[in-house]
C-alpha atoms as a PDB file:
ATOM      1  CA  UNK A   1      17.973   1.590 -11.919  1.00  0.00           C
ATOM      2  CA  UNK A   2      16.183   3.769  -9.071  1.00  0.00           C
ATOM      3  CA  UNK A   3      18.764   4.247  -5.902  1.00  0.00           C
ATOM      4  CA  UNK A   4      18.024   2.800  -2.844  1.00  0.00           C
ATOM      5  CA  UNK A   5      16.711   4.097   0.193  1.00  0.00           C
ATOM      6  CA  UNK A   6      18.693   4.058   3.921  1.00  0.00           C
ATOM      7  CA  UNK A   7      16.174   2.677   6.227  1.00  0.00           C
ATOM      8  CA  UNK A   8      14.552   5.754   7.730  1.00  0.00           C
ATOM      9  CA  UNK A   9      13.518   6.770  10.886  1.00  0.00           C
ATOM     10  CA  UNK A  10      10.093   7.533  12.223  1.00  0.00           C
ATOM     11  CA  UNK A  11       9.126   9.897  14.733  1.00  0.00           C
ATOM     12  CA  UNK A  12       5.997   9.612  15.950  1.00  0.00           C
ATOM     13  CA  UNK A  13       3.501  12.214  14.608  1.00  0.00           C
ATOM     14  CA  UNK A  14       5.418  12.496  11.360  1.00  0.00           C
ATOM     15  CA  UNK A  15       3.889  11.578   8.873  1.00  0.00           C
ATOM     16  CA  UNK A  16       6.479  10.571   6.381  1.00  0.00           C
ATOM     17  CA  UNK A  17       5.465   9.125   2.552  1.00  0.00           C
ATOM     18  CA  UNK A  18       7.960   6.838   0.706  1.00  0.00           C
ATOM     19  CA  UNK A  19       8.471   7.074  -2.836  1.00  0.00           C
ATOM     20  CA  UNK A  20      11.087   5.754  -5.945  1.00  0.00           C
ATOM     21  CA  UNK A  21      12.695   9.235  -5.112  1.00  0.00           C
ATOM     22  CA  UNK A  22      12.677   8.803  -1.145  1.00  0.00           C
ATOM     23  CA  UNK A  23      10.924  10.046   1.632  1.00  0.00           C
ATOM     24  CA  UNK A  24       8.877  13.317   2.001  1.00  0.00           C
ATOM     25  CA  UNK A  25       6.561  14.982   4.050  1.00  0.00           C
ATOM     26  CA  UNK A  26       2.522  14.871   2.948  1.00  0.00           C
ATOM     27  CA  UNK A  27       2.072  18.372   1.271  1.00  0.00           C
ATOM     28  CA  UNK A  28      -0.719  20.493   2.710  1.00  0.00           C
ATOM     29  CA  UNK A  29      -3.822  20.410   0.693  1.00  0.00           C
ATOM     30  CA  UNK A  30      -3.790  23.553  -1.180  1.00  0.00           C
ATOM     31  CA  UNK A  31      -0.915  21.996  -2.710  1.00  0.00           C
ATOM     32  CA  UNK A  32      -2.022  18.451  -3.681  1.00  0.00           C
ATOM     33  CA  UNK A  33      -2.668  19.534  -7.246  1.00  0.00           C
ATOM     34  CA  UNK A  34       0.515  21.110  -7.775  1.00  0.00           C
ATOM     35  CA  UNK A  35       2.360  17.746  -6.068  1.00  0.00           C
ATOM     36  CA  UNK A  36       0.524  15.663  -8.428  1.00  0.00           C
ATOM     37  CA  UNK A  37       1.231  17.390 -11.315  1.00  0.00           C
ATOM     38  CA  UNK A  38       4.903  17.751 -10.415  1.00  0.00           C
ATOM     39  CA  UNK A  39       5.457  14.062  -9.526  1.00  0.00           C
ATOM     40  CA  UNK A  40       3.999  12.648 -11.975  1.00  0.00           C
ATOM     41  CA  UNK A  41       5.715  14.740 -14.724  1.00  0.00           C
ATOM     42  CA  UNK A  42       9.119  13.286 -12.661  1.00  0.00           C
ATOM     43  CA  UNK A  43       7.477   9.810 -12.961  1.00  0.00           C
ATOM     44  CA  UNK A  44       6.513  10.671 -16.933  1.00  0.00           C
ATOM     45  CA  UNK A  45       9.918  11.825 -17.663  1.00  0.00           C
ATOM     46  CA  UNK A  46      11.866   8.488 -15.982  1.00  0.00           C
ATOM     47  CA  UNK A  47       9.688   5.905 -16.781  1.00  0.00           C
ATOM     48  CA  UNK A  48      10.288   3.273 -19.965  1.00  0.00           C
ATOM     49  CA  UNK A  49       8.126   4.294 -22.582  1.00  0.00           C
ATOM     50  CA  UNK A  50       6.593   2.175 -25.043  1.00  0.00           C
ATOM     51  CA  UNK A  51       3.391   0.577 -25.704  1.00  0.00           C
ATOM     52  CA  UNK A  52       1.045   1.413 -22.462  1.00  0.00           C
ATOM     53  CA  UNK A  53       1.266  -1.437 -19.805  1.00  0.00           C
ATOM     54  CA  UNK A  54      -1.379  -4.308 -19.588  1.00  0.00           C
ATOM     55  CA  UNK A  55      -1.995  -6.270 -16.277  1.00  0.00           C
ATOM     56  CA  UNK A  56       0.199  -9.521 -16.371  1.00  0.00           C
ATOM     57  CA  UNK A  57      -1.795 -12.980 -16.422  1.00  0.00           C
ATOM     58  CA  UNK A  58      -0.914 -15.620 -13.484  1.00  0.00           C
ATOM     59  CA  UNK A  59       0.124 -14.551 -10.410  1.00  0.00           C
ATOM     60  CA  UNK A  60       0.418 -10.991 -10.482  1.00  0.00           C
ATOM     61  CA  UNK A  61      -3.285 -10.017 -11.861  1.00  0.00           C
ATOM     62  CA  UNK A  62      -5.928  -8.872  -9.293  1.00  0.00           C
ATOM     63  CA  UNK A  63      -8.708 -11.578 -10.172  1.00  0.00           C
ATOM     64  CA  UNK A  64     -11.494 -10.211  -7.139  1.00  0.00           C
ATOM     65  CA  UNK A  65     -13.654  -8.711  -9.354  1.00  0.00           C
ATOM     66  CA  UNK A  66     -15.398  -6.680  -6.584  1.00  0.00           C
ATOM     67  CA  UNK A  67     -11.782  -5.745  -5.107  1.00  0.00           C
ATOM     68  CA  UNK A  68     -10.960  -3.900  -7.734  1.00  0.00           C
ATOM     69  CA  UNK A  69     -11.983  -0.839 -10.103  1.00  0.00           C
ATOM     70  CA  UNK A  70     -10.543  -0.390 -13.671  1.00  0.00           C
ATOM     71  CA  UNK A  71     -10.084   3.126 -15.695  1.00  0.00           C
ATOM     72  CA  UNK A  72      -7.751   4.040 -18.554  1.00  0.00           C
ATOM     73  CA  UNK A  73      -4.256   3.531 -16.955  1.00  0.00           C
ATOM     74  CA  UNK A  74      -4.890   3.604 -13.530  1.00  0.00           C
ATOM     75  CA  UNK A  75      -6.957   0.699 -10.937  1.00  0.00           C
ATOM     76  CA  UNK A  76      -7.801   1.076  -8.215  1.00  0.00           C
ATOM     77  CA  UNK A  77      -7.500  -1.829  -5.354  1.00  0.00           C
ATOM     78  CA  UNK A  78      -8.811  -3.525  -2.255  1.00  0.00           C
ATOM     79  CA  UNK A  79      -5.550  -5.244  -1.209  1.00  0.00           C
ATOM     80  CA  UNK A  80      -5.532  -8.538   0.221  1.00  0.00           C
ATOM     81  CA  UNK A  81      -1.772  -8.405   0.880  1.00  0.00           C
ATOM     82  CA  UNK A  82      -2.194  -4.762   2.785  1.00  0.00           C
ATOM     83  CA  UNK A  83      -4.871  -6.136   4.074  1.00  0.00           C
ATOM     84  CA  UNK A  84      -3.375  -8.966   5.907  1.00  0.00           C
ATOM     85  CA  UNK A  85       0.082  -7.143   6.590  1.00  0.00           C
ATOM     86  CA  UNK A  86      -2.097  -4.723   8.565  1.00  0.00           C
ATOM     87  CA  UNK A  87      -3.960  -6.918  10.579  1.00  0.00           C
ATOM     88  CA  UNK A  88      -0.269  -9.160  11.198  1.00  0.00           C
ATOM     89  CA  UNK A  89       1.218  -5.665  12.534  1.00  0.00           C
ATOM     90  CA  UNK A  90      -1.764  -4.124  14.109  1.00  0.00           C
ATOM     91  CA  UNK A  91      -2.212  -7.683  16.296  1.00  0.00           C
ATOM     92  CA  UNK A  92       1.779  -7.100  17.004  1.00  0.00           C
ATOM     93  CA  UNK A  93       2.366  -4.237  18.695  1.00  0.00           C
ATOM     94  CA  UNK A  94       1.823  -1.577  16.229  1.00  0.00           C
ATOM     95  CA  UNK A  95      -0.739   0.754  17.697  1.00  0.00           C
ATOM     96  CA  UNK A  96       0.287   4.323  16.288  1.00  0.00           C
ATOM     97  CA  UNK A  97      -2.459   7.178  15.668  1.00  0.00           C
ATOM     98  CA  UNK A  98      -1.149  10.397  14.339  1.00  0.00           C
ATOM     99  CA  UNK A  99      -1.636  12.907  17.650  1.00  0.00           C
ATOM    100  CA  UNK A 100      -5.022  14.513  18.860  1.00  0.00           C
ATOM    101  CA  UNK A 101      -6.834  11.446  16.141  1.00  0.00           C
ATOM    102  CA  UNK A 102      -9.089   8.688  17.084  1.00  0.00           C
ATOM    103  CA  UNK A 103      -7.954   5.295  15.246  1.00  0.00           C
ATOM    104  CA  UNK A 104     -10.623   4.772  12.318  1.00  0.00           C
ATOM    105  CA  UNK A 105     -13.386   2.706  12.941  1.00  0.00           C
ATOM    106  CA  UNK A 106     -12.610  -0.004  11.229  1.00  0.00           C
ATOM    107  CA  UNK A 107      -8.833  -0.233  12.624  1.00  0.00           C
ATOM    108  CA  UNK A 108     -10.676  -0.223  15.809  1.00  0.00           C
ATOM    109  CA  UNK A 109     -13.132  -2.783  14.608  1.00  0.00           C
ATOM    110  CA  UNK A 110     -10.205  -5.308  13.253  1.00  0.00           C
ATOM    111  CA  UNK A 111      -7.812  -4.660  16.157  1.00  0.00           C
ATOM    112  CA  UNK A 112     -10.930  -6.049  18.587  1.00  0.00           C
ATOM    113  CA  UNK A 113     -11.822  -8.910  16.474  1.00  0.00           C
ATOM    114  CA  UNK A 114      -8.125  -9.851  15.752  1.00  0.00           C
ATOM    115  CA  UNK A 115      -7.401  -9.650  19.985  1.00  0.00           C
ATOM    116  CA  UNK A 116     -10.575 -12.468  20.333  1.00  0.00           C
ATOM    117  CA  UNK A 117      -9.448 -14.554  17.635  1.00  0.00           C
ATOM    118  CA  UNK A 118      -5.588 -14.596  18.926  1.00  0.00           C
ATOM    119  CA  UNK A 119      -7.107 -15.044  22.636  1.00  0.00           C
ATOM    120  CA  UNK A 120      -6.583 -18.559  21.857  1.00  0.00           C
ATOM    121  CA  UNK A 121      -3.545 -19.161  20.367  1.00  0.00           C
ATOM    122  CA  UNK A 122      -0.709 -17.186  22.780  1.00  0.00           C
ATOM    123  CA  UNK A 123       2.232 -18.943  21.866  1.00  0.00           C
ATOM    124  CA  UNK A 124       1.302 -18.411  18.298  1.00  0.00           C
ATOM    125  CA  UNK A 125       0.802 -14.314  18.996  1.00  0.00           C
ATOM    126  CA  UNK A 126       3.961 -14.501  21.480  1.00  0.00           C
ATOM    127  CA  UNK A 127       6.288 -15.745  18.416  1.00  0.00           C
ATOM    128  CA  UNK A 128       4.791 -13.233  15.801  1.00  0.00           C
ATOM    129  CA  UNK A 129       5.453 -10.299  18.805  1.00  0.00           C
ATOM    130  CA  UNK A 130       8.817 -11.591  18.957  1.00  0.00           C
ATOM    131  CA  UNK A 131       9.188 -11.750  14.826  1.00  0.00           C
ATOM    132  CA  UNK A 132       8.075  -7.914  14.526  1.00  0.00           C
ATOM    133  CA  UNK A 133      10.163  -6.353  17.986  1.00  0.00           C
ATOM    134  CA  UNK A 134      13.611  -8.595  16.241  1.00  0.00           C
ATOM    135  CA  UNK A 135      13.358  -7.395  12.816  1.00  0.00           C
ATOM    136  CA  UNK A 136      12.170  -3.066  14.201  1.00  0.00           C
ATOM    137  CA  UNK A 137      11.108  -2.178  10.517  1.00  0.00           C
ATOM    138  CA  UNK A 138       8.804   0.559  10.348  1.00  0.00           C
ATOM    139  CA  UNK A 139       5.355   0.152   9.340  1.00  0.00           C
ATOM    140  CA  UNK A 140       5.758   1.545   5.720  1.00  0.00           C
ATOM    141  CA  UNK A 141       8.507  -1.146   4.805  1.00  0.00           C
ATOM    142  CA  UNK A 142       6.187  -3.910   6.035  1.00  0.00           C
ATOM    143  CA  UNK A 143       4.091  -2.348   3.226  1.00  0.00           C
ATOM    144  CA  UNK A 144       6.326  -1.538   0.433  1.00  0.00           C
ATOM    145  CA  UNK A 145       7.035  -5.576   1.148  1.00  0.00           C
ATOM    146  CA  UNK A 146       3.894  -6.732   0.972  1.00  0.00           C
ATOM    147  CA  UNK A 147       3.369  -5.438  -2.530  1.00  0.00           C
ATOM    148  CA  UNK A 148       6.176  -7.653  -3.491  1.00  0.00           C
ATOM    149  CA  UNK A 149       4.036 -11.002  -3.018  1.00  0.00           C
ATOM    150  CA  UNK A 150       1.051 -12.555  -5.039  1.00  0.00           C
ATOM    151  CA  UNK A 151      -1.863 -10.768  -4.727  1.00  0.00           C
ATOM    152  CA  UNK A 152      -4.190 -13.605  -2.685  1.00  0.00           C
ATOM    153  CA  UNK A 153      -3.289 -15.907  -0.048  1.00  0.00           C
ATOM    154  CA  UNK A 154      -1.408 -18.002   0.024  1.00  0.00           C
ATOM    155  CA  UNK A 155       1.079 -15.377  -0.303  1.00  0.00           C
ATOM    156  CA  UNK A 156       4.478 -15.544  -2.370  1.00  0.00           C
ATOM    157  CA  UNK A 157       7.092 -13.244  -2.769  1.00  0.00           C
ATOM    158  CA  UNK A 158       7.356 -12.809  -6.801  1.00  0.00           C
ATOM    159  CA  UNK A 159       9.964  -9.740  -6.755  1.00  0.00           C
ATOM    160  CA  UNK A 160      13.450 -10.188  -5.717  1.00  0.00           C
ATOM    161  CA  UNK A 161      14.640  -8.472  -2.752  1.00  0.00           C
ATOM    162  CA  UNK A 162      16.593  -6.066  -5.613  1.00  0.00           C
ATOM    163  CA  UNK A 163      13.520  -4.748  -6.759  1.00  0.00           C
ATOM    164  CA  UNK A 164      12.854  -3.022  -3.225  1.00  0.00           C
ATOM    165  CA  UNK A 165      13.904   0.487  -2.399  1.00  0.00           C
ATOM    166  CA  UNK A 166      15.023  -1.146   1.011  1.00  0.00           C
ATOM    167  CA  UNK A 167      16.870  -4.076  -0.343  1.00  0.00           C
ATOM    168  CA  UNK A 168      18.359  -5.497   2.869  1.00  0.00           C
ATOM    169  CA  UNK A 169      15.352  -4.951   4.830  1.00  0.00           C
ATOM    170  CA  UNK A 170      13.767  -6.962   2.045  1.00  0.00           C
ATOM    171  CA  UNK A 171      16.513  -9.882   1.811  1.00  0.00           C
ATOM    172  CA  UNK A 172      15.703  -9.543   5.964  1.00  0.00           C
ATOM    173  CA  UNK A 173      11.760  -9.811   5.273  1.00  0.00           C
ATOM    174  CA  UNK A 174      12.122 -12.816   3.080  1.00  0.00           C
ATOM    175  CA  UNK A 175      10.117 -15.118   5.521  1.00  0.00           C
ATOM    176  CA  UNK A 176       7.326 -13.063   6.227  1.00  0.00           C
ATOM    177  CA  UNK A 177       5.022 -14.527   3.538  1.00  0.00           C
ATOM    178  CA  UNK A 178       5.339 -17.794   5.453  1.00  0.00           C
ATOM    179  CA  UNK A 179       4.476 -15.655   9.004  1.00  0.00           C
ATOM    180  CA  UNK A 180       1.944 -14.124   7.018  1.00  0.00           C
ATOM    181  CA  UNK A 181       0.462 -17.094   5.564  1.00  0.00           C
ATOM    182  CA  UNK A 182      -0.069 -19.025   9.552  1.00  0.00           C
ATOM    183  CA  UNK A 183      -1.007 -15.300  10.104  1.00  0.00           C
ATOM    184  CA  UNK A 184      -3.929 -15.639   7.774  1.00  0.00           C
ATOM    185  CA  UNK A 185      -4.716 -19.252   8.891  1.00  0.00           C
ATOM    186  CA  UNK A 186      -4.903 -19.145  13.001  1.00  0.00           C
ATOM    187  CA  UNK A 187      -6.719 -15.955  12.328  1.00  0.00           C
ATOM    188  CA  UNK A 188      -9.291 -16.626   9.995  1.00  0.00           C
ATOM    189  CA  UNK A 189      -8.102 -13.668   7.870  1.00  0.00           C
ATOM    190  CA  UNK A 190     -10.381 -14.728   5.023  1.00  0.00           C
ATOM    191  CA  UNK A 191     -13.149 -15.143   7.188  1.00  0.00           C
ATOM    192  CA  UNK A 192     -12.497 -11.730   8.659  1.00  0.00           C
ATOM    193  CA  UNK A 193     -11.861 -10.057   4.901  1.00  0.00           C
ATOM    194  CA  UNK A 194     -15.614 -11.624   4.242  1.00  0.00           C
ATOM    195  CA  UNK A 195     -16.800  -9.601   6.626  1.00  0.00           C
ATOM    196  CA  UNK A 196     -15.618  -6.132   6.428  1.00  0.00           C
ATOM    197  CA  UNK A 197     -14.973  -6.623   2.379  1.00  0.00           C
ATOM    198  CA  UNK A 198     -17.842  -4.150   1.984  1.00  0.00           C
ATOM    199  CA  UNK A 199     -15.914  -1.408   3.827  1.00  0.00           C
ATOM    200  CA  UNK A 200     -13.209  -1.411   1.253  1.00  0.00           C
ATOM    201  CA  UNK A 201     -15.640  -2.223  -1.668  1.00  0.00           C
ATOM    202  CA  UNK A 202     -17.151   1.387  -0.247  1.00  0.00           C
ATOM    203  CA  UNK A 203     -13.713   2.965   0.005  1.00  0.00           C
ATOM    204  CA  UNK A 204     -12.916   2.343  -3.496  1.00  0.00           C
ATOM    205  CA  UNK A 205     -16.112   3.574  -4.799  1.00  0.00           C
ATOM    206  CA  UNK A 206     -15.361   7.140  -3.623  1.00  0.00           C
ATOM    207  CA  UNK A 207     -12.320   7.106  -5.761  1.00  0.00           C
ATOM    208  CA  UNK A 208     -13.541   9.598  -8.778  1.00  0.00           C
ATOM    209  CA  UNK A 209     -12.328   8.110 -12.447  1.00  0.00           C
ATOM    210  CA  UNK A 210     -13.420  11.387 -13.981  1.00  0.00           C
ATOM    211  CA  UNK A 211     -10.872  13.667 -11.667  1.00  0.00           C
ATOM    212  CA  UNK A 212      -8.200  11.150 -12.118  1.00  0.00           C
ATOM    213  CA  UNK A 213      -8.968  11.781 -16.138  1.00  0.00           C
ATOM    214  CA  UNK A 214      -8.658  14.848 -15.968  1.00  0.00           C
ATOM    215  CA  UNK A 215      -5.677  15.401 -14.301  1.00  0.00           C
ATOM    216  CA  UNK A 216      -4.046  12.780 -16.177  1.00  0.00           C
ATOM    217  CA  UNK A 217      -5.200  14.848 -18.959  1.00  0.00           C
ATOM    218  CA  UNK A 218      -3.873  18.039 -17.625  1.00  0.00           C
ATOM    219  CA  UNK A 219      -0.412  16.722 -17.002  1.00  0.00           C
ATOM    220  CA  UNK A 220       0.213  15.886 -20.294  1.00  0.00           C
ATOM    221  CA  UNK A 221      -1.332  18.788 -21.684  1.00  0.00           C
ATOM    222  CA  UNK A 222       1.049  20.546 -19.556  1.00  0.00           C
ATOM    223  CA  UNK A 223       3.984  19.077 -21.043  1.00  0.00           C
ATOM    224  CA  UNK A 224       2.440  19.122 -24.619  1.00  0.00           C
ATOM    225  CA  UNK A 225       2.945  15.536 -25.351  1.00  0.00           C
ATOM    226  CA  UNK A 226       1.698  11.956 -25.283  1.00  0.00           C
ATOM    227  CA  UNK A 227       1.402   9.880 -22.620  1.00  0.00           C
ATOM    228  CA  UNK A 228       4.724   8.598 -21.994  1.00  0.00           C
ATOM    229  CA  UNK A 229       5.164   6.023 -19.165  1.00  0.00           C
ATOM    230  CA  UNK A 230       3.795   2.727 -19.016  1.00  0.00           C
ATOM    231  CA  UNK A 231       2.379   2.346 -15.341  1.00  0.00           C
ATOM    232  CA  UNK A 232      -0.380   1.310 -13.797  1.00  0.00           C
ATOM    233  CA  UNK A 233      -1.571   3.696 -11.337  1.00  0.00           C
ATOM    234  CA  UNK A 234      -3.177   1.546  -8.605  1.00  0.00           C
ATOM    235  CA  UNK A 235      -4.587   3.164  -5.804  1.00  0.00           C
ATOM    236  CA  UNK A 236      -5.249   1.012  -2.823  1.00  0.00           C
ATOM    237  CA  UNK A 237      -6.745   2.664   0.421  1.00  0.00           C
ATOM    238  CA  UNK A 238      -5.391   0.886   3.771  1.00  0.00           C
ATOM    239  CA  UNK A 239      -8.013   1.494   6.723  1.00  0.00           C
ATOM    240  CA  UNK A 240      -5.505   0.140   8.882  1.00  0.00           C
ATOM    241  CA  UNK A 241      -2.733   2.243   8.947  1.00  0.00           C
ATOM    242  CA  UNK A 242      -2.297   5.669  11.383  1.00  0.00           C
ATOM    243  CA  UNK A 243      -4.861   8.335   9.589  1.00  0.00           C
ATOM    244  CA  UNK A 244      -2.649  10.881   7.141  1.00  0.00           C
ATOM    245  CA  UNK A 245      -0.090   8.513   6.185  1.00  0.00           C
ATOM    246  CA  UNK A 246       0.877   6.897   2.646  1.00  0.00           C
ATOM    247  CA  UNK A 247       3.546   5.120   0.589  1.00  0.00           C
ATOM    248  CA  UNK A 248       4.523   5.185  -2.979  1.00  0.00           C
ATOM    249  CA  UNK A 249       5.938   1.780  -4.746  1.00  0.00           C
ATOM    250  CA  UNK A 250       6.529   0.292  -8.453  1.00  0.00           C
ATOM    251  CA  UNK A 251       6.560  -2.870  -9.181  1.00  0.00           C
ATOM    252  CA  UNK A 252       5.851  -4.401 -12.585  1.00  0.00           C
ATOM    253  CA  UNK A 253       3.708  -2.412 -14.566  1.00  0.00           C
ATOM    254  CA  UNK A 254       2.145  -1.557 -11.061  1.00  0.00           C
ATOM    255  CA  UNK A 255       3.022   1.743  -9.371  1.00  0.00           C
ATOM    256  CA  UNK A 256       1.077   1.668  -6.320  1.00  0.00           C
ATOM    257  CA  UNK A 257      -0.095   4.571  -4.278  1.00  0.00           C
ATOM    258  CA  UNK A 258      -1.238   3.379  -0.611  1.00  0.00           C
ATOM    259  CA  UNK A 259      -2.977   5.739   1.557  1.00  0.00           C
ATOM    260  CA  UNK A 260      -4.566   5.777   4.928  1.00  0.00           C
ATOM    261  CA  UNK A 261      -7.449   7.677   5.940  1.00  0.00           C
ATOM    262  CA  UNK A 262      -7.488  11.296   5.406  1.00  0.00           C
ATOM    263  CA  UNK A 263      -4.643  11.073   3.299  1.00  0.00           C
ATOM    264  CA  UNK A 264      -6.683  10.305  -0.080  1.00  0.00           C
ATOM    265  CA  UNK A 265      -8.507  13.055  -2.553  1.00  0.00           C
ATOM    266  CA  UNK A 266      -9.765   9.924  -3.961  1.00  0.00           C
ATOM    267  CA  UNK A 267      -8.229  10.618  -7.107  1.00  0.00           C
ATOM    268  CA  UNK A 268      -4.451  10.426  -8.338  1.00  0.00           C
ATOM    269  CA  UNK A 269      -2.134  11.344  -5.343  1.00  0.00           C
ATOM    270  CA  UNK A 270       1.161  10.482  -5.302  1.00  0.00           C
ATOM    271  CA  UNK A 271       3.519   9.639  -2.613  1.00  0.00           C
END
């Protein structure tokens, strides 16, 4: 069983990644290669082993065929869930740009379109305000939450609380699908996801199978074996986060690497 994580804090201009292992600092690009190499032989060398995983039926499998891009062992994802936690928090109060950045377009974009569409409903926004200042989670275990529920609306949580690094936080979060869910109504959140679906569907073709290949290959060349673990690496790019930030998360066969602009090589970072 992985340990579980105190609920960190967050200073602003931090930028602080979560993984099974805890919290650390983004490392500076000339070291990406050597963090991906090392964390994944950390990942290799705790994970089950067996047969390599396949993507569940029901529930849990991504079913958007144009949300989603498949290579050997790895996906990667344009998240409904992240998607909608985003736009919940980003119509809340959460407003945080790492310092001396501009938001990224499309934050800026969704933030605009989310503040019409709310215009008229401010009891509605008023209660969700309220929901987000009471509960004072930062942004990252909103996420790590989110990938916890049923990939499409309407949203259920199919992990026990047990299953999160932040356990209590998650026994605490246990009625944000419902928020999330009148969220994604009053909002028109799938009307909105129509729309800028093409953004995402753009993000995830940058991602480069070939370079995630080969450093898949490398790492286990490195350690002169087979391919050990049984994961899913799923990267899923989230537009609208603060630029430079990402989590790590496993769930399932899924271990999901989330990443905001600038913090992506597009290929197999880990967090």
């Amino acid at each position: 069983m992985r340990a579980k994580s105190p609920l960190p804090t967050h200073e602003p201009g931090v930028e602080v990644q979560s993984t099974p292992l805890g919290h650390h600092p983004c490392p500076p690009n000339g070291a990406r290669e050597r963090a991906v190499l090392l964390f994944l032989t950390v990942v290799a060398v705790t994970a089950p082993s067996g047969a390599r995983a396949q993507e569940p039926e029901g529930s849990l499998r991504f079913t958007h065929a144009a949300e989603v891009r498949r290579g050997p062992g790895y996906m990667v994802l344009a998240d409904r869930r992240i998607f909608a936690t985003m736009s919940f928090l980003n119509s809340v109060g959460y407003d945080r740009e790492q310092e001396g950045q501009e938001m990224h377009p499309l934050r800026i974009r969704v933030r605009q379109e989310l503040a019409g569409r709310l215009a008229s409903h401010p009891e509605d926004l008023e209660k969700w305000k309220h929901y987000y200042e009471q509960l004072g989670y930062p942004v990252w275990v909103f996420v790590e939450f989110s990938l916890m529920l049923s990939p499409d609306y309407p949203f259920q949580q199919v992990y026990p609380a047990s299953h999160s690094q932040y356990e209590e936080a998650a026994e605490n979060l246990s009625g944000f699908p419902e928020v999330l869910n009148a969220f994604w109504e009053v909002a028109d959140l799938e009307g909105l996801w129509q729309e800028i679906r093409p953004d995402y569907q753009a993000e995830i073709d940058r991602y480069d199978f070939d370079e995630m290949s080969r450093q898949m290959d490398t790492l286990w060349e490195y350690l002169r074996m087979q391919r050990q673990d049984d994961y899913l690496l799923v990267n899923v790019p989230n537009l609208l986060d603060a630029r430079f930030t990402g989590i790590g998360a496993q769930f399932g066969p899924y271990y999901y690497q989330v990443e905001s602009a600038g913090a992506s090589s597009y290929a197999l970072n880990m967090h």
